[in-house]
PDB file of N, CA and C in Angstrom:
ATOM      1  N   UNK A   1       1.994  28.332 -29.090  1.00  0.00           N
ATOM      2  CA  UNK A   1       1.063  27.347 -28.584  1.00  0.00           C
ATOM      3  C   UNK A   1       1.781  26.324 -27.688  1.00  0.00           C
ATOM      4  N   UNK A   2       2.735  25.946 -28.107  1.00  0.00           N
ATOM      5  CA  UNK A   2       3.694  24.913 -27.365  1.00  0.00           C
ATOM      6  C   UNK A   2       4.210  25.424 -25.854  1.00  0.00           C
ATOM      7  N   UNK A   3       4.165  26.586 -26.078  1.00  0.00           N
ATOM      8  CA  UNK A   3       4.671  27.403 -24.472  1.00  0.00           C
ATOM      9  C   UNK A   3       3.685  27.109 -23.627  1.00  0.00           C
ATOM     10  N   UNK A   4       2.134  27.171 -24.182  1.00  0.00           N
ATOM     11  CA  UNK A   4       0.862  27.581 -23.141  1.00  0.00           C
ATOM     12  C   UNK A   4       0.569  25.964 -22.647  1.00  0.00           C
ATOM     13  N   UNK A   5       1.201  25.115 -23.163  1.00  0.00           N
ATOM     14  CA  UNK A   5       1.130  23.998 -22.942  1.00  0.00           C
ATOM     15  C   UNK A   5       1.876  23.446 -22.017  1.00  0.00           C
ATOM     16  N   UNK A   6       3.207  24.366 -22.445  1.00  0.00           N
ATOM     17  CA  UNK A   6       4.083  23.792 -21.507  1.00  0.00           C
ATOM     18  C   UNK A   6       3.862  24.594 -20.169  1.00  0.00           C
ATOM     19  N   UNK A   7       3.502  25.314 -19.768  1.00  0.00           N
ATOM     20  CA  UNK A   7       2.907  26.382 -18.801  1.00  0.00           C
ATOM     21  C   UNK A   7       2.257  25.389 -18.174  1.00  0.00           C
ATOM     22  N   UNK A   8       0.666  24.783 -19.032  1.00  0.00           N
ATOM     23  CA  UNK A   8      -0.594  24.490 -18.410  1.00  0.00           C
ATOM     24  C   UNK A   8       0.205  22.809 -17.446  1.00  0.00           C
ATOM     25  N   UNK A   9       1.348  22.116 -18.340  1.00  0.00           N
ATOM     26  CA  UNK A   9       2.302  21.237 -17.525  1.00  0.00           C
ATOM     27  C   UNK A   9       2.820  21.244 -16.486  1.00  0.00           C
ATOM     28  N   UNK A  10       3.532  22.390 -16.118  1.00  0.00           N
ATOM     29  CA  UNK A  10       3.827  23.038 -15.529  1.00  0.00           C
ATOM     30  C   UNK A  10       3.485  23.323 -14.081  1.00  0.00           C
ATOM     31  N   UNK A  11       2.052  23.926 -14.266  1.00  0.00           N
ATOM     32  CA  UNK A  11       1.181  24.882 -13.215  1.00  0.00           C
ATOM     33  C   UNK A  11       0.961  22.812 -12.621  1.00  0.00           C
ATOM     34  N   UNK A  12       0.346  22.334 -13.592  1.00  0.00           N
ATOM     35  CA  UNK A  12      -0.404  21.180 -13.016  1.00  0.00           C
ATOM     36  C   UNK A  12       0.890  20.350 -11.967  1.00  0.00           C
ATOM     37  N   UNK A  13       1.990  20.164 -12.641  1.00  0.00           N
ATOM     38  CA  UNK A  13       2.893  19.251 -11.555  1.00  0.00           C
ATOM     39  C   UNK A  13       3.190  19.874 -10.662  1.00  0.00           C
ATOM     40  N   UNK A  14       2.878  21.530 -10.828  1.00  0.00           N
ATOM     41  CA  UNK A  14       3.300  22.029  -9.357  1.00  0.00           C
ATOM     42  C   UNK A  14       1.961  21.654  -8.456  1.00  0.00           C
ATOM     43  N   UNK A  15       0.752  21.677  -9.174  1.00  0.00           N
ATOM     44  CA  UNK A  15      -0.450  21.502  -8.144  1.00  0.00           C
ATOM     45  C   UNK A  15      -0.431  19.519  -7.932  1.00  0.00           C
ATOM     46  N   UNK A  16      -0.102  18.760  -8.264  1.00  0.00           N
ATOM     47  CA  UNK A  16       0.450  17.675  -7.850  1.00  0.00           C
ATOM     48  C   UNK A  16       1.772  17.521  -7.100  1.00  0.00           C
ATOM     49  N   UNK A  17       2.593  18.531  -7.076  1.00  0.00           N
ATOM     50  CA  UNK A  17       3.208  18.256  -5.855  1.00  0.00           C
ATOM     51  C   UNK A  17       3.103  18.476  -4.813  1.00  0.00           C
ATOM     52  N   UNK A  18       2.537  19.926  -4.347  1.00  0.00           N
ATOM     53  CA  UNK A  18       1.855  20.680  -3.422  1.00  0.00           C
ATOM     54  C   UNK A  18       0.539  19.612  -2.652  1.00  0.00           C
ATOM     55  N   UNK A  19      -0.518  19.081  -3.958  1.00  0.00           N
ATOM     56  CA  UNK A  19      -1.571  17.768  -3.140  1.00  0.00           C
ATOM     57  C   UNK A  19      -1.034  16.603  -2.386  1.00  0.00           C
ATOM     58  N   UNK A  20       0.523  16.097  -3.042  1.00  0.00           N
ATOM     59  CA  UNK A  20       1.108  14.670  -2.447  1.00  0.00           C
ATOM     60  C   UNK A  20       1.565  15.232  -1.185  1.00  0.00           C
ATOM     61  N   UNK A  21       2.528  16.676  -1.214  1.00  0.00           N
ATOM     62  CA  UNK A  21       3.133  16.541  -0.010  1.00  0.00           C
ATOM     63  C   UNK A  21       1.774  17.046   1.272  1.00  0.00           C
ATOM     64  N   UNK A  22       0.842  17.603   1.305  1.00  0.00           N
ATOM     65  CA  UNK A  22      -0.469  17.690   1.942  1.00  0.00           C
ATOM     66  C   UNK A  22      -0.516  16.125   2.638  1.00  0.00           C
ATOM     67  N   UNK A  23      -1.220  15.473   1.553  1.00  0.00           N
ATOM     68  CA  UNK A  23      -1.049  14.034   1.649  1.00  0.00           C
ATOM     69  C   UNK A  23      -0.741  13.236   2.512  1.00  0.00           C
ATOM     70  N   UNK A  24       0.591  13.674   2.275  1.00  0.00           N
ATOM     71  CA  UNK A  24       1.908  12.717   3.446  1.00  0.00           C
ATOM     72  C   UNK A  24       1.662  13.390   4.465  1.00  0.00           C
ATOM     73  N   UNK A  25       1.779  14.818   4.761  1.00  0.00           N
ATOM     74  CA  UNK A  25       1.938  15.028   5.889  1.00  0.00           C
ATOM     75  C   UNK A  25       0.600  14.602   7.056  1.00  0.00           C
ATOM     76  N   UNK A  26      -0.615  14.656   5.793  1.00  0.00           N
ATOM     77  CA  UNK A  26      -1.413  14.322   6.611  1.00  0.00           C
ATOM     78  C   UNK A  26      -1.703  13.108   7.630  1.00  0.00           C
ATOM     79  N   UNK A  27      -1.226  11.797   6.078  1.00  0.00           N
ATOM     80  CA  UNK A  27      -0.859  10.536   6.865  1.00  0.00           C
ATOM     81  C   UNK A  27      -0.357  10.538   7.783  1.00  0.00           C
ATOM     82  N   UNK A  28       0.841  11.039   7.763  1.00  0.00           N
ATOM     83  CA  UNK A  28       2.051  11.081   9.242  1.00  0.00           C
ATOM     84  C   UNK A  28       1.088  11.708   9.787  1.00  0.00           C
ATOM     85  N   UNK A  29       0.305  12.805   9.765  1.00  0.00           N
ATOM     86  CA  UNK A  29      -0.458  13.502  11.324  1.00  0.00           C
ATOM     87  C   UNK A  29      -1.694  12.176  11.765  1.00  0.00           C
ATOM     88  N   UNK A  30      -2.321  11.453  10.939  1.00  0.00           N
ATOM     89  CA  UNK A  30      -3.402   9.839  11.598  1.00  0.00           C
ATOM     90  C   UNK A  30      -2.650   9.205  12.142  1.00  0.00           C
ATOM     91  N   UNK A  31      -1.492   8.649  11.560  1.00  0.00           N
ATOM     92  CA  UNK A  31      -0.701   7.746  12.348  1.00  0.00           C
ATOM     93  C   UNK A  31      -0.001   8.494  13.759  1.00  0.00           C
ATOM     94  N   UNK A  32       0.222   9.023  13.707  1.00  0.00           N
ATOM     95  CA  UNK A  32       0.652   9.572  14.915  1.00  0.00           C
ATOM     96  C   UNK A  32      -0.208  10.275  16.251  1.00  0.00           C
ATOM     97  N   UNK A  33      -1.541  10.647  15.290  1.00  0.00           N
ATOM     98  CA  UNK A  33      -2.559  10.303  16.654  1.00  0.00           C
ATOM     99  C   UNK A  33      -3.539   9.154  16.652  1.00  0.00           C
ATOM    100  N   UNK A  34      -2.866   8.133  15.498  1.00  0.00           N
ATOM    101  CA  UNK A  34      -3.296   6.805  16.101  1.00  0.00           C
ATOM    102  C   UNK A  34      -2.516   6.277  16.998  1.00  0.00           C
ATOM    103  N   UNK A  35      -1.228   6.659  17.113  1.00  0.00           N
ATOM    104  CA  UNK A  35      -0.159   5.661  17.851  1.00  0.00           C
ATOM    105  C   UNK A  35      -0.694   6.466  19.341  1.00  0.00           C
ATOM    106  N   UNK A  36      -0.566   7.769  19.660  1.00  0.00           N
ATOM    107  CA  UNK A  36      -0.761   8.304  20.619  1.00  0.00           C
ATOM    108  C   UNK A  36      -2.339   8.021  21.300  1.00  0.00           C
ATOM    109  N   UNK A  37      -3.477   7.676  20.678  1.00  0.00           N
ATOM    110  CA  UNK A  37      -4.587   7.298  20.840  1.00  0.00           C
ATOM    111  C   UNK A  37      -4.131   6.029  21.526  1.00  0.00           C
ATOM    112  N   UNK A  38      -3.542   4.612  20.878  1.00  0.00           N
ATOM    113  CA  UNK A  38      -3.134   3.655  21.610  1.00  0.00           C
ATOM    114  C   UNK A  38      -2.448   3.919  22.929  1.00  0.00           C
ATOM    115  N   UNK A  39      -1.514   4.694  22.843  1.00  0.00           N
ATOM    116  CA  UNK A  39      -0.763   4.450  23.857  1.00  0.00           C
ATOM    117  C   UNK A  39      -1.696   5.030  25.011  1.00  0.00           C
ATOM    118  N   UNK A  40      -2.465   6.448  24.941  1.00  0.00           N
ATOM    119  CA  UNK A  40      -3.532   6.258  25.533  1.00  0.00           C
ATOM    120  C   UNK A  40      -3.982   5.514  26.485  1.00  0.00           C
ATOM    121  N   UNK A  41      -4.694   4.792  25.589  1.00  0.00           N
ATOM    122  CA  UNK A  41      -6.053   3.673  26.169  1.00  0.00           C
ATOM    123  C   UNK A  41      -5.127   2.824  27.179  1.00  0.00           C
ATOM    124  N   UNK A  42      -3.744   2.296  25.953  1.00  0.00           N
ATOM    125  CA  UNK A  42      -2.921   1.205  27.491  1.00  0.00           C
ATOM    126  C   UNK A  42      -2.697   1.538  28.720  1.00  0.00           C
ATOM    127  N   UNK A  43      -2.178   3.470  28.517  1.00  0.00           N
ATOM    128  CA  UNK A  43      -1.753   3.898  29.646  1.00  0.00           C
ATOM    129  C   UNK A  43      -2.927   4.361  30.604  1.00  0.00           C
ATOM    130  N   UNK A  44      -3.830   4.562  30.108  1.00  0.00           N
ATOM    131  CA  UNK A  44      -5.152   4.673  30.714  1.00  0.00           C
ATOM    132  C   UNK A  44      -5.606   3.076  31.511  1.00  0.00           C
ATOM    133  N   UNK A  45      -5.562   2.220  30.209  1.00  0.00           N
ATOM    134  CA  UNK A  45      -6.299   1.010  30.535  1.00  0.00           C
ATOM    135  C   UNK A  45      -5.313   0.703  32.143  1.00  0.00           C
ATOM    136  N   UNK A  46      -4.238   0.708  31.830  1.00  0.00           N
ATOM    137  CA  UNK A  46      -3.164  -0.216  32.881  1.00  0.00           C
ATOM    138  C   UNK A  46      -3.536   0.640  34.391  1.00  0.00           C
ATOM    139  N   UNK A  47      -3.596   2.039  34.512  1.00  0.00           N
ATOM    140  CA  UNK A  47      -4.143   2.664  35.473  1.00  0.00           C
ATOM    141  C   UNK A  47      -4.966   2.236  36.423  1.00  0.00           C
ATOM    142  N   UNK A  48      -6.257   1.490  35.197  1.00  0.00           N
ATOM    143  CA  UNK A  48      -7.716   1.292  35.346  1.00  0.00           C
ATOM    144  C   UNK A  48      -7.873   0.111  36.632  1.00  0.00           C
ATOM    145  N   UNK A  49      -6.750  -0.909  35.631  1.00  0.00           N
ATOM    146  CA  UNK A  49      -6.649  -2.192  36.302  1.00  0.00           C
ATOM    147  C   UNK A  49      -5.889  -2.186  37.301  1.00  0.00           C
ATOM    148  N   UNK A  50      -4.745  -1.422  37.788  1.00  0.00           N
ATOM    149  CA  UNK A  50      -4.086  -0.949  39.186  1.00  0.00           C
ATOM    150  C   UNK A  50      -5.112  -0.756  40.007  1.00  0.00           C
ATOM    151  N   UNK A  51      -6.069   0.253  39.741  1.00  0.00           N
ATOM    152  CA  UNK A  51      -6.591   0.580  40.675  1.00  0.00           C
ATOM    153  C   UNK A  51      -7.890  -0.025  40.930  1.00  0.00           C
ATOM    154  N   UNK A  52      -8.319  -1.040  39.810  1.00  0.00           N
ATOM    155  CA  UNK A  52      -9.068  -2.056  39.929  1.00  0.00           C
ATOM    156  C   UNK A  52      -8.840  -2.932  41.119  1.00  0.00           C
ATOM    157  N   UNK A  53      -7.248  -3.426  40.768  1.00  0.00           N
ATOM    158  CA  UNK A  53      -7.105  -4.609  41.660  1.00  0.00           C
ATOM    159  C   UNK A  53      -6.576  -4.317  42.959  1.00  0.00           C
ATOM    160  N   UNK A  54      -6.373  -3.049  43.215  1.00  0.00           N
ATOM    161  CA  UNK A  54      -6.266  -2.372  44.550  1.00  0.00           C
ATOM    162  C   UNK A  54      -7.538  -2.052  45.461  1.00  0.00           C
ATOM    163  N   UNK A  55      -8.352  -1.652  44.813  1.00  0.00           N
ATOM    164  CA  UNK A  55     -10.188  -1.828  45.212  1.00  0.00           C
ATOM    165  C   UNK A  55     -10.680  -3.370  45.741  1.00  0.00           C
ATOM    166  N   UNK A  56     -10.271  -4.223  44.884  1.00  0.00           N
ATOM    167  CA  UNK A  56     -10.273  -5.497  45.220  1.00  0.00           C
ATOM    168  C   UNK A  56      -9.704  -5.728  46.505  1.00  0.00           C
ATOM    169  N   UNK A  57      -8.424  -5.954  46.568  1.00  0.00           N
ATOM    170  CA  UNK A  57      -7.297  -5.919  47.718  1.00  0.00           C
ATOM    171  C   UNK A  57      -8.457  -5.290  48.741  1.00  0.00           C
ATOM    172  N   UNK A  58      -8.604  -3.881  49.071  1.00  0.00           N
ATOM    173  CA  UNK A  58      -9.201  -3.477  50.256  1.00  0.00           C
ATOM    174  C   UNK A  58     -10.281  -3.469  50.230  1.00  0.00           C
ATOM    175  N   UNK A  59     -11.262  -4.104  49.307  1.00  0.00           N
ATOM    176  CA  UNK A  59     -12.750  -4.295  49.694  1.00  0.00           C
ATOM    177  C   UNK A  59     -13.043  -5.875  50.087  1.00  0.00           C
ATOM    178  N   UNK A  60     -12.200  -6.845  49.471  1.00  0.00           N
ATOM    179  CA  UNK A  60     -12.400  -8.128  49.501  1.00  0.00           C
ATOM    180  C   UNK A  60     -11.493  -8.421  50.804  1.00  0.00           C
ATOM    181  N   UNK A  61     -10.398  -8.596  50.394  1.00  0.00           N
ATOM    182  CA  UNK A  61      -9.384  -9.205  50.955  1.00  0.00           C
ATOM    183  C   UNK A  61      -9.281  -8.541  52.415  1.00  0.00           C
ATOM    184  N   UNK A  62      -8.957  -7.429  52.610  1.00  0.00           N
ATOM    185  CA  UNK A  62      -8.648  -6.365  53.834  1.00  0.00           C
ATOM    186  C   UNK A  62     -10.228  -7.031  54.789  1.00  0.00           C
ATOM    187  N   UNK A  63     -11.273  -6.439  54.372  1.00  0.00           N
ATOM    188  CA  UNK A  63     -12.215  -6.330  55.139  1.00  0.00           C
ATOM    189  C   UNK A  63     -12.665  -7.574  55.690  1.00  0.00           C
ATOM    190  N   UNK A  64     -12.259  -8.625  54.784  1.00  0.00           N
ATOM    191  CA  UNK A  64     -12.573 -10.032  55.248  1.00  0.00           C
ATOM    192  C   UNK A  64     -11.225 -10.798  56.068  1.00  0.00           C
ATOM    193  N   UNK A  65     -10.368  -9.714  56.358  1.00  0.00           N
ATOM    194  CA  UNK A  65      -9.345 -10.076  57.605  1.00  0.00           C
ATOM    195  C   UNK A  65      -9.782  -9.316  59.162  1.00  0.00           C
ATOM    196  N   UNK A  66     -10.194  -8.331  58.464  1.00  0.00           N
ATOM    197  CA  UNK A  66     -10.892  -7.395  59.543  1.00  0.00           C
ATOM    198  C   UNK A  66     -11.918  -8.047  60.411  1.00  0.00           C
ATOM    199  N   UNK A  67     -13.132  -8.483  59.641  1.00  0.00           N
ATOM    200  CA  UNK A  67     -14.111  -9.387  60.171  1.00  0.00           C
ATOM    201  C   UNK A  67     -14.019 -10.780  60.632  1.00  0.00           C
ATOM    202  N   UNK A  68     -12.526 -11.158  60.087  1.00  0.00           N
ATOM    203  CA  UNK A  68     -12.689 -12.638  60.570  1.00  0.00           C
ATOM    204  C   UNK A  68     -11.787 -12.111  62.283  1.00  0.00           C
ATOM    205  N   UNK A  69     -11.036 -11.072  62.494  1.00  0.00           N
ATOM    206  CA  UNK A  69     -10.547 -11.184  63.315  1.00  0.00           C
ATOM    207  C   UNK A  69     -11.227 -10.746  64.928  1.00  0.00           C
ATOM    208  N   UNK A  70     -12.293 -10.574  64.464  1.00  0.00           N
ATOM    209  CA  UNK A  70     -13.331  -9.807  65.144  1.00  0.00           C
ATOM    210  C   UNK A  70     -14.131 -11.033  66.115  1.00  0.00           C
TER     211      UNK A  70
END
């Protein structure tokens, strides 16, 4: 009886180690397409606003040198 016990111990810490390391790895896989999600958006965002303020530059600025020189 003491064996089937120690067995049923056994089987179970192996199925608790097998769930933790799942676990972790999974964490590490969110965080790492959370970090990559951020970096993302900045490297996206910073793009956005380059070419924001370059639109600016030649719709505002340019065209209203153009016309005043006219």
């Amino acid at each position: 009886m003491e064996d089937f016990v120690g067995i049923i111990i056994g089987i179970a810490i192996v199925i608790f180690i097998v769930i933790a390391i799942v676990y972790i790895i999974t964490l590490i896989a969110v965080a790492v397409a959370a970090i990559a999600a951020v970096a993302g958006s900045i490297w996206g965002g910073g793009w956005a606003a380059l070419n924001y303020g370059k639109s600016i530059k030649e719709n505002l600025i340019d065209s209203n040198r153009a016309s005043a020189a006219v």
